[in-house]
Protein backbone atom coordinates (compact mmCIF):
# COMPACT_ATOMS: atom_id res chain seq x y z
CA UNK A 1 -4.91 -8.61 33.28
CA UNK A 2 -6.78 -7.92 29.59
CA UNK A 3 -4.32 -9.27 26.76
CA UNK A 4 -3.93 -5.86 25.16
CA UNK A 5 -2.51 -4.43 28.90
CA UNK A 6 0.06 -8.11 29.05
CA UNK A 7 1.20 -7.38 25.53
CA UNK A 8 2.01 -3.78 25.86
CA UNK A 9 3.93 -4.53 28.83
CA UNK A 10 5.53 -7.69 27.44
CA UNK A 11 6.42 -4.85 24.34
CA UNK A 12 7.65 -2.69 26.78
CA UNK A 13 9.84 -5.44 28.06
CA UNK A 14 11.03 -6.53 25.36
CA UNK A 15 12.26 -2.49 24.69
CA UNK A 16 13.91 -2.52 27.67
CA UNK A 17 16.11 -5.46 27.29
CA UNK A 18 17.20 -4.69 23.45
CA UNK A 19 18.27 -1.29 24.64
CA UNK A 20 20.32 -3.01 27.07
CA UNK A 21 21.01 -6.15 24.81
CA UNK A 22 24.61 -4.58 23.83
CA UNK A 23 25.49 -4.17 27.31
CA UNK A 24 24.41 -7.50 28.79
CA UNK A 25 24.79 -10.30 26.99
CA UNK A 26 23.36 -12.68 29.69
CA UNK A 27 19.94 -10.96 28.56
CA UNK A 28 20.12 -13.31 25.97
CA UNK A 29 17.91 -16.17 27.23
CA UNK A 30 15.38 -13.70 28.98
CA UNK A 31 14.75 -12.01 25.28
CA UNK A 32 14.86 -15.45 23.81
CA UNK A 33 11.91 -16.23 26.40
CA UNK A 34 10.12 -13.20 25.74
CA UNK A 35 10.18 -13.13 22.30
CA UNK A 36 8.47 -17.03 22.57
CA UNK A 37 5.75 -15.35 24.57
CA UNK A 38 4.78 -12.64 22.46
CA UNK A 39 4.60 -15.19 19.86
CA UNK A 40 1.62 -17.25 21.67
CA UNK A 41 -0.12 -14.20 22.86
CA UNK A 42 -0.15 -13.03 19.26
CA UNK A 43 -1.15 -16.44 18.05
CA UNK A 44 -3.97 -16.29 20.41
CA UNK A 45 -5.36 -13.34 18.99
């Protein structure tokens, strides 16, 4: 997969769980996680 497709869906992810961030609170650690992984892939850019 080319970067730009990983980090639109990683962005698209990361969408999904704020919207349901106030309903879940165990999606926590996954956006945690996430968030770490956009980090690299924008550090690799």
């Amino acid at each position: 997969m080319e970067d730009e497709e990983a980090f639109s869906l990683i962005n698209q992810m990361i969408g999904m769980l704020h919207s349901n961030y106030h309903h879940n609170k165990k999606r926590d650690l996954k956006l945690d996680q996430l968030d770490e992984w956009t980090k690299k892939l924008i550090k690799k850019k």
